[in-house]
Protein backbone atom coordinates (compact mmCIF):
# COMPACT_ATOMS: atom_id res chain seq x y z
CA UNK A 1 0.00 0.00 0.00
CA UNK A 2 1.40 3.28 -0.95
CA UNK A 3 1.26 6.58 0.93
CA UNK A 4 -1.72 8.10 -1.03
CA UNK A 5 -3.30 5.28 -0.45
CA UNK A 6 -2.79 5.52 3.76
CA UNK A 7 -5.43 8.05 4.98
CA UNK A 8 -8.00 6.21 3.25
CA UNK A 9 -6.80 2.63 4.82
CA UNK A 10 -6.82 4.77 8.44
CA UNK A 11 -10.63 6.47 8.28
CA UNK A 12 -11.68 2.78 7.51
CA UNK A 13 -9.90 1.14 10.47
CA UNK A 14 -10.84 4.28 12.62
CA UNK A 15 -14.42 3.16 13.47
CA UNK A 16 -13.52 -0.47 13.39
CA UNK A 17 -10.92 0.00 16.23
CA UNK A 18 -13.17 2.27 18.08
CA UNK A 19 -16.18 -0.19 17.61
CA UNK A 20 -13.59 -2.66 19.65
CA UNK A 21 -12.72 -0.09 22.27
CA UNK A 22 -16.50 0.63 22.81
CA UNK A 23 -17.51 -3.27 23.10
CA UNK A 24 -14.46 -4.30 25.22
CA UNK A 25 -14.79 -1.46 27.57
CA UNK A 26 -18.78 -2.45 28.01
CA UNK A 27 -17.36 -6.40 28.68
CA UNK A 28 -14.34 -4.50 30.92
CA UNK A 29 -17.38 -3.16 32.91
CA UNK A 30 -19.12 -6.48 33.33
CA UNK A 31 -16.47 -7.53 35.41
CA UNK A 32 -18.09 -5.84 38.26
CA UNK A 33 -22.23 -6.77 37.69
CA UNK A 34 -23.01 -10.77 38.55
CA UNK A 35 -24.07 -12.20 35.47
CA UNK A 36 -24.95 -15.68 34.30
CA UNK A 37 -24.15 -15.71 30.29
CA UNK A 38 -22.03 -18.46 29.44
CA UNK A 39 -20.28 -16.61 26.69
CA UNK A 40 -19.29 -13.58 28.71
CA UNK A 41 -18.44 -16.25 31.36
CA UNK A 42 -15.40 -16.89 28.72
CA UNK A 43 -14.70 -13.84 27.57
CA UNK A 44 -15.26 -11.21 30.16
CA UNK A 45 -11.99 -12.07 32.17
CA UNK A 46 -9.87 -11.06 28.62
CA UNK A 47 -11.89 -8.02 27.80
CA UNK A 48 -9.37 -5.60 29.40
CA UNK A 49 -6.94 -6.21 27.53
CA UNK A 50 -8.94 -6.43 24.27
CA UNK A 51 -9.85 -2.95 25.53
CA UNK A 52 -5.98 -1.89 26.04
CA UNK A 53 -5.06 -3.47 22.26
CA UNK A 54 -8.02 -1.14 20.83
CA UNK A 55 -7.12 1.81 22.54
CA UNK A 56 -3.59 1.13 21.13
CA UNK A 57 -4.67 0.52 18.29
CA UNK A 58 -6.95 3.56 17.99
CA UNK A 59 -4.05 5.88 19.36
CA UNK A 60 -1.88 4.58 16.67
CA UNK A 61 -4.60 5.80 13.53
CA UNK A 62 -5.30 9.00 15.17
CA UNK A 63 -3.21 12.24 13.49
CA UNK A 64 -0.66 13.19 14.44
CA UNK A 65 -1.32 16.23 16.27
CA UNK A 66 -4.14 13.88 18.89
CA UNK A 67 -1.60 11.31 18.96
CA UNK A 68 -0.01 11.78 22.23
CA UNK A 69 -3.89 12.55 23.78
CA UNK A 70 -4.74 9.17 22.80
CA UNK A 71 -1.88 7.68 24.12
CA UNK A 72 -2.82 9.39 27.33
CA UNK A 73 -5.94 7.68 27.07
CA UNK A 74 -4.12 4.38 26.13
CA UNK A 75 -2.13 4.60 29.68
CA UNK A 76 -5.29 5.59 32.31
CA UNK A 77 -6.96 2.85 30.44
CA UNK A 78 -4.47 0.26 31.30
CA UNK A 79 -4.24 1.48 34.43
CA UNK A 80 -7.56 1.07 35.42
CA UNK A 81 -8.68 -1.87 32.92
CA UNK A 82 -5.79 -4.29 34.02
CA UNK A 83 -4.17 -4.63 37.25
CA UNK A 84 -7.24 -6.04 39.08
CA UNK A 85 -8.42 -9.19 36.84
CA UNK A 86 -4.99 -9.56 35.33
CA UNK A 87 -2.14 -8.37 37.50
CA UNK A 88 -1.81 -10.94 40.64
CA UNK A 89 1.84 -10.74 40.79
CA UNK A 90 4.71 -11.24 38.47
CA UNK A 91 8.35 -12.39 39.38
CA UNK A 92 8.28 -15.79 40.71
CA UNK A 93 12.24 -16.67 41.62
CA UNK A 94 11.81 -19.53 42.70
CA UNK A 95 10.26 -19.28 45.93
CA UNK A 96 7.91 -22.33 45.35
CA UNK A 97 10.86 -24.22 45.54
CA UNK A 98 12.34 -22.91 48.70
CA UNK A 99 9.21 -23.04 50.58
CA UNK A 100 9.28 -26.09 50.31
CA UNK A 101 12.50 -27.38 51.04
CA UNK A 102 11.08 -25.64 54.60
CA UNK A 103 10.90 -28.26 57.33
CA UNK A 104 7.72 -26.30 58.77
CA UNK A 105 6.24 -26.34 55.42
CA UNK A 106 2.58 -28.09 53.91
CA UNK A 107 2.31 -28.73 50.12
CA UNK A 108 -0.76 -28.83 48.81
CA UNK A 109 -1.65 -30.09 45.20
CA UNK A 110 -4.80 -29.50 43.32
CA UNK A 111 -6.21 -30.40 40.37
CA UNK A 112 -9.57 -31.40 38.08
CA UNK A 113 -7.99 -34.45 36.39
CA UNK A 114 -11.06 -34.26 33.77
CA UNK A 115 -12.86 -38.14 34.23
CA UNK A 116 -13.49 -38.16 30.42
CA UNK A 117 -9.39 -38.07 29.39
CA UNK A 118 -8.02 -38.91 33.16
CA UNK A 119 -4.59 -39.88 32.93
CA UNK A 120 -2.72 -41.01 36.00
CA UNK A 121 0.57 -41.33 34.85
CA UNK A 122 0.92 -37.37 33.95
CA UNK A 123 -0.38 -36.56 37.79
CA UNK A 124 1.17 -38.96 39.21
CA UNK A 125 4.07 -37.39 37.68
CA UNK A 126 3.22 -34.07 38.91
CA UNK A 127 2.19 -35.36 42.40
CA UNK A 128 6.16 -36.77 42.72
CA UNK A 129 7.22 -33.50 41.34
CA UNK A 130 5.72 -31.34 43.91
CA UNK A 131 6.08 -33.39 46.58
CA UNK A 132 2.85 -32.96 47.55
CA UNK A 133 1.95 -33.98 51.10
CA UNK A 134 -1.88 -33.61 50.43
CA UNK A 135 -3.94 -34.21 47.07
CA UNK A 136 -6.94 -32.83 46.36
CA UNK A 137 -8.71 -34.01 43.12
CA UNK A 138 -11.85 -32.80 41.36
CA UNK A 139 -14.04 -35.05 38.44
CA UNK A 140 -13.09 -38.41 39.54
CA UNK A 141 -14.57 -41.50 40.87
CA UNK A 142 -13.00 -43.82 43.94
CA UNK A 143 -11.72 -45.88 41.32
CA UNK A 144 -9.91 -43.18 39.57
CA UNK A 145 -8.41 -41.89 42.67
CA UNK A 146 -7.75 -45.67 43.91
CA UNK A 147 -5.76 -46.55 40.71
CA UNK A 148 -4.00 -43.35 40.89
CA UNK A 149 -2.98 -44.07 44.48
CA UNK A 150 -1.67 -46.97 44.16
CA UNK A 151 0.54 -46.00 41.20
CA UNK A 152 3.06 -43.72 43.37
CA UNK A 153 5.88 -45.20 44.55
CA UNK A 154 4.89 -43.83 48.09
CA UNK A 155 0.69 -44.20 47.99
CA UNK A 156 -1.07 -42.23 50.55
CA UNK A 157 -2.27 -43.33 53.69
CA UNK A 158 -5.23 -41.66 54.37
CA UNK A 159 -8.38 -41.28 51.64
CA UNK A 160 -11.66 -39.80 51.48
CA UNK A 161 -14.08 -39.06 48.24
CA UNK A 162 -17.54 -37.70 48.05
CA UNK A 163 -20.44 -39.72 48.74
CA UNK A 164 -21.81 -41.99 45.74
CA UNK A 165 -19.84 -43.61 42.81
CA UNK A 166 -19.23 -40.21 41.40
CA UNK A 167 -17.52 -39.28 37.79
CA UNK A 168 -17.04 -35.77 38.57
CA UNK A 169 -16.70 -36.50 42.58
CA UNK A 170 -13.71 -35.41 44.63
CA UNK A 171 -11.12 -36.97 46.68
CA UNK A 172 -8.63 -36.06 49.31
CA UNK A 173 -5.67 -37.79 49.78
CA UNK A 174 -3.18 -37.27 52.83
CA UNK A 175 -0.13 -38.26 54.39
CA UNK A 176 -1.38 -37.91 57.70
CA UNK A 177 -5.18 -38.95 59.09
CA UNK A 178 -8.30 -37.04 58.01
CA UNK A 179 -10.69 -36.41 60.36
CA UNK A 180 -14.22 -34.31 60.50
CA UNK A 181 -15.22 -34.96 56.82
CA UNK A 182 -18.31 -33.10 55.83
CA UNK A 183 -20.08 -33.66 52.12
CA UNK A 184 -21.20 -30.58 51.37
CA UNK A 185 -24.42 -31.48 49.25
CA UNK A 186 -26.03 -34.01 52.04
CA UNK A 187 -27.18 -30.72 54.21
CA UNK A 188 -28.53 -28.54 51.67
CA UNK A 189 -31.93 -29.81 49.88
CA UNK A 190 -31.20 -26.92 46.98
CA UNK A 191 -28.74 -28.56 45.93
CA UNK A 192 -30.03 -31.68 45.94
CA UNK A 193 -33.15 -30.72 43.84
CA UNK A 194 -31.29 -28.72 41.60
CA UNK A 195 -28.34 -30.94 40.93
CA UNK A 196 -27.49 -31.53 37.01
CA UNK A 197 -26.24 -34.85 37.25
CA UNK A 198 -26.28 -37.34 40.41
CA UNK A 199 -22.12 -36.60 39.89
CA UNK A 200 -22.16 -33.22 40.99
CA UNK A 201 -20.32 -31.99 44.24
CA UNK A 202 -19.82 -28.39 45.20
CA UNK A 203 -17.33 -29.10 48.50
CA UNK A 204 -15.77 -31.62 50.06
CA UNK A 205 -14.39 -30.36 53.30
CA UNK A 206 -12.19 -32.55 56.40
CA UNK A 207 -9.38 -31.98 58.61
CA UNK A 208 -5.65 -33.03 58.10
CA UNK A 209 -3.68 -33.67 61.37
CA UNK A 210 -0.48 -31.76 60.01
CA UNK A 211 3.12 -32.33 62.24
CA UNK A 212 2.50 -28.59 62.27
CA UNK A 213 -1.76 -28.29 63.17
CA UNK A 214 -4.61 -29.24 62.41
CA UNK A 215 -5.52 -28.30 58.81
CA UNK A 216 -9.30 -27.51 57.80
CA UNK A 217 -9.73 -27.85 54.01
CA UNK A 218 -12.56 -27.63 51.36
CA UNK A 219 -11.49 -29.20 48.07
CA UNK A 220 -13.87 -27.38 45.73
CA UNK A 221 -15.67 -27.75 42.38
CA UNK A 222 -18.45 -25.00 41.73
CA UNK A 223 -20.54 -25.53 38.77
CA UNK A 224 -19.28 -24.10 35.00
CA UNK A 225 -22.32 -21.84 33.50
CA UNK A 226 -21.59 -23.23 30.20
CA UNK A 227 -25.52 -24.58 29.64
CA UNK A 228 -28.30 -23.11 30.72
CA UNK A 229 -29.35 -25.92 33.23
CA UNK A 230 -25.78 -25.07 34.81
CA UNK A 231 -26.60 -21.80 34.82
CA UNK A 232 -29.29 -22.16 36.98
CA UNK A 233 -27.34 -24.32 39.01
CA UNK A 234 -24.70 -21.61 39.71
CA UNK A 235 -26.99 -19.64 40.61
CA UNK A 236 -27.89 -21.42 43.65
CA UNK A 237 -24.76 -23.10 44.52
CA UNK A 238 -22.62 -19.72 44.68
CA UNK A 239 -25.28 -17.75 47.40
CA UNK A 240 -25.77 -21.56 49.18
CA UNK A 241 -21.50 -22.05 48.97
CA UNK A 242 -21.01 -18.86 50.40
CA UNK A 243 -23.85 -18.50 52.99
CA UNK A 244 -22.64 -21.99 54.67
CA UNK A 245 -19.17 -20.15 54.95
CA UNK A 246 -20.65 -16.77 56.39
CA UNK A 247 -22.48 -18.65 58.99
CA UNK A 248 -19.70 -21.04 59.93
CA UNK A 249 -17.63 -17.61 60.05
CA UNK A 250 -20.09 -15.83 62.01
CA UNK A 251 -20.61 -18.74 64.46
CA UNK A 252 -16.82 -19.21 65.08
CA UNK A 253 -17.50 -22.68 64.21
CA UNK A 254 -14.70 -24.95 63.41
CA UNK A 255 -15.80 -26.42 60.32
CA UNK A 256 -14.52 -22.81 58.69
CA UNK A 257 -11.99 -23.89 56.30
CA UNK A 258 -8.56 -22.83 56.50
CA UNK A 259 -7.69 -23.36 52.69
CA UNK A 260 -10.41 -23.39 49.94
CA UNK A 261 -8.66 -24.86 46.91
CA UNK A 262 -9.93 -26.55 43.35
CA UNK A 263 -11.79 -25.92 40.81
CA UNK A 264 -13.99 -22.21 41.52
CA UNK A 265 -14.76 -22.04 37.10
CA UNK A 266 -14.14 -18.35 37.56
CA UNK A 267 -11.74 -16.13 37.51
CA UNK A 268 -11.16 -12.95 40.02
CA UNK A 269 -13.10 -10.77 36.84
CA UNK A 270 -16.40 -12.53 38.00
CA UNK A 271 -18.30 -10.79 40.40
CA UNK A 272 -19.91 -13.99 42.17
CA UNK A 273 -16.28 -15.03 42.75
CA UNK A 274 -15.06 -11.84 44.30
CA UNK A 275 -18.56 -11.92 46.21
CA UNK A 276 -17.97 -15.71 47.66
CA UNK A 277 -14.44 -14.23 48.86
CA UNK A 278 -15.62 -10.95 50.23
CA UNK A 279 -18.56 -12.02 51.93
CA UNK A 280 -16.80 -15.22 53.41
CA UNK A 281 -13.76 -13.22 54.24
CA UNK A 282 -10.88 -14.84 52.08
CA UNK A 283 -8.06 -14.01 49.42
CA UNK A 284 -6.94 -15.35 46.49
CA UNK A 285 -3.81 -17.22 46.91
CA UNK A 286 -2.51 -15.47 43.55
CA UNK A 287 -2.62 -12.29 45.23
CA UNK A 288 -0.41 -13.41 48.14
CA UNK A 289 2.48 -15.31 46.50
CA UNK A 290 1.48 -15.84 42.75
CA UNK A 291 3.84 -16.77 39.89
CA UNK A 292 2.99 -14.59 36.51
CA UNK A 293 -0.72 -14.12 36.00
CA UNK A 294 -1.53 -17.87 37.27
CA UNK A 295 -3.67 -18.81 34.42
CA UNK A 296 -4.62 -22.53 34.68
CA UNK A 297 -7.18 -23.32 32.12
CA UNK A 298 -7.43 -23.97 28.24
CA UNK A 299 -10.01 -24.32 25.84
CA UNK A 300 -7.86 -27.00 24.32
CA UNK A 301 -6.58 -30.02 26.40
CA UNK A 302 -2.36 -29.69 26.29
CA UNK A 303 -3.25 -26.04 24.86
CA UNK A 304 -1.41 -22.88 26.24
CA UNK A 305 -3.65 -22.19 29.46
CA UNK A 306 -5.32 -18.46 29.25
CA UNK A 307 -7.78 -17.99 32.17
CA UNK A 308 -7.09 -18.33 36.09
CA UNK A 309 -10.28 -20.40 37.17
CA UNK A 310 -8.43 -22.93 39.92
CA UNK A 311 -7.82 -21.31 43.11
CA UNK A 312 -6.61 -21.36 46.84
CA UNK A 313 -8.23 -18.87 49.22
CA UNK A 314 -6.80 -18.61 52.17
CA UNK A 315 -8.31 -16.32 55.19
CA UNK A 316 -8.20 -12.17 54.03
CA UNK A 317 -7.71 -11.11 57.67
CA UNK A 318 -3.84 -12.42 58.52
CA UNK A 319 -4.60 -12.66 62.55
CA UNK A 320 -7.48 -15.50 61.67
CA UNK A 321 -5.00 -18.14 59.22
CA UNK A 322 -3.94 -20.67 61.45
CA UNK A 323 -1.47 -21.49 57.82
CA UNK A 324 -0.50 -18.94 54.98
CA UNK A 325 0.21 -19.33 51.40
CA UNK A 326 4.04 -18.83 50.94
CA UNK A 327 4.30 -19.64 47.67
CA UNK A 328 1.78 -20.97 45.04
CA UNK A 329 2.65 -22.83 41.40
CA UNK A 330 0.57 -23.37 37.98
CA UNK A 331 1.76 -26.29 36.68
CA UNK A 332 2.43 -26.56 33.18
CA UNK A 333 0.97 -30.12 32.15
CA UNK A 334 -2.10 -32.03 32.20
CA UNK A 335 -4.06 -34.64 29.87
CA UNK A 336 -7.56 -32.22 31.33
CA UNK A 337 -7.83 -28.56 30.62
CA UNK A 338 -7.19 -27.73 33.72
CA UNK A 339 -3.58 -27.47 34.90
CA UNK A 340 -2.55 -28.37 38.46
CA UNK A 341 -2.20 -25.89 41.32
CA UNK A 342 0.04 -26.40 44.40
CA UNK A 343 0.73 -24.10 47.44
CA UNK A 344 3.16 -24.31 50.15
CA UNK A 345 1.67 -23.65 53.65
CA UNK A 346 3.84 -22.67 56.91
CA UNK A 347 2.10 -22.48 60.46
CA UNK A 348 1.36 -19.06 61.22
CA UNK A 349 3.58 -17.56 63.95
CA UNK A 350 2.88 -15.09 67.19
């Protein structure tokens, strides 16, 4: 293309690149209203920096003489666009490692192994990696999770899954003895009545008898809105999730989980998920001691992951975790299109 031929190309891509900046900064917005859609469910959590590219973009075709005004615009944009869904932390130096080597420290491993391509080799791989001292695992069956025991050259000792024969139950595994197990779904009729599938499990929570404390865990899976029957579900598992946490909280009760870690299918752009945390009074482990931007799952199995839906949440208010996150890994593997999370816990002191 020739230089006569430029101003023309730039009033055409003008209102195409402000078209984009107008539609990603509406889906930017929707980060903060609770909606249900399963599409924006997808695409919400990228729309800031869609929005960023366009304003770019549009900065770029403007004339010179409003060039630097747009690129003004370009930087409050990003500033206010990305560092909340996208911006946990970057800069991980190996600290996962280090943790730990720590002889105070806990590693916990986490990860939907995805019943329909489970393959145990790859996490038992990743299990041995991490050295993980407990396992939580989300869509599998006691089968699954008995034939991936017993393929480690050191199984675990201690066991628990859901209740039922469940392809997309969940499991805990543990070096040391689990105690208090609760299934979440037996004490809440709306869940019952509203579940999908007979397969479906919100929580699983139980305590680990640590060297260093008692540990109170829920290994979660919340619902993906990616029908509208699932949807619906969401809809009531979110408010019933988070009101059995508030009232635990409020009660001083025990059963209050000091990690929450799995499977949340959302990222920190969805509002229910920053509601669940706020309201329940925990933080995302990614915001603590996060490596990059922590993105975990693909829309292609083996594919390059691109949104941060698995989580640990770990108590917001530092005087109230009995253990704290000091260091927290994406892993970069999996036959599922989910990757793995781990964290490594130390005792809180004083």
């Amino acid at each position: 293309m020739n230089r006569l031929d430029w101003p023309t190309f730039r009033r055409l891509l003008v209102p195409v690149f402000g078209l984009a900046c107008l539609v990603t900064a509406v889906l930017t917005l929707l980060r903060f209203v609770s909606f249900d859609n399963p599409w924006l469910h997808l695409f919400v959590p990228l729309a800031p920096v869609g929005l960023v590219a366009s304003l770019l973009g549009l900065a770029v075709l403007l004339p010179r003489r409003a060039r630097l005004g747009g690129l003004v615009v370009v930087v409050v944009g990003s500033a206010l666009a990305l560092p909340g869904p996208l911006l946990p932390r970057f800069g991980c130096t190996g600290r996962a490692a280090e943790a730990a080597a720590s002889s105070q420290a806990v590693t916990v491993f986490s990860h939907n192994a995805s019943y329909e391509v489970f393959d145990s080799e790859l996490v038992a791989a990743e299990i041995i990696e991490v050295g993980a001292d407990v396992v939580l695992l989300q869509e599998v069956d006691p089968a699954m999770t008995a034939g991936l025991n017993s393929s480690l050259p050191a199984p675990f000792e201690h066991v628990v899954t859901g209740a039922g024969e469940q392809t997309l139950g969940l499991s805990i595994l543990s070096r040391w003895p689990i105690t208090d197990v609760i299934d979440s779904v037996s004490g809440h009729e709306s869940l019952l009545a509203n579940r999908w599938t007979d397969d479906v499990n919100p929580m699983l929570f139980a305590t680990v008898g640590t060297p260093q404390g008692e540990l109170r865990l829920a290994n979660v899976h919340l619902s993906a809105p990616r029908s509208p029957k699932l949807v619906e579900r969401r809809r009531i598992e979110v408010p019933v999730v988070r009101d059995q946490l508030v009232a635990w909280k409020q009660a001083g009760d025990p059963n209050l989980p000091d990690l929450m870690m799995g499977d949340f299918n959302a990222s920190t752009s969805h509002a229910d998920f920053r509601m669940l945390m706020t309201d329940a009074g925990y933080v995302d482990g990614h915001r603590l001691a996060g490596c990059g931007l922590g993105t975990t799952w693909s829309p292609l199995s083996r594919g390059p992951a691109v949104l941060a839906l698995d989580h640990a949440l770990v108590q917001a208010d530092p005087d109230e975790r009995v253990f704290t996150i000091e260091a927290m890994r994406s892993h970069g593997y999996a036959a599922s299109d989910h990757r793995a999370v781990s964290v490594v816990l130390s005792p809180r002191t004083g």
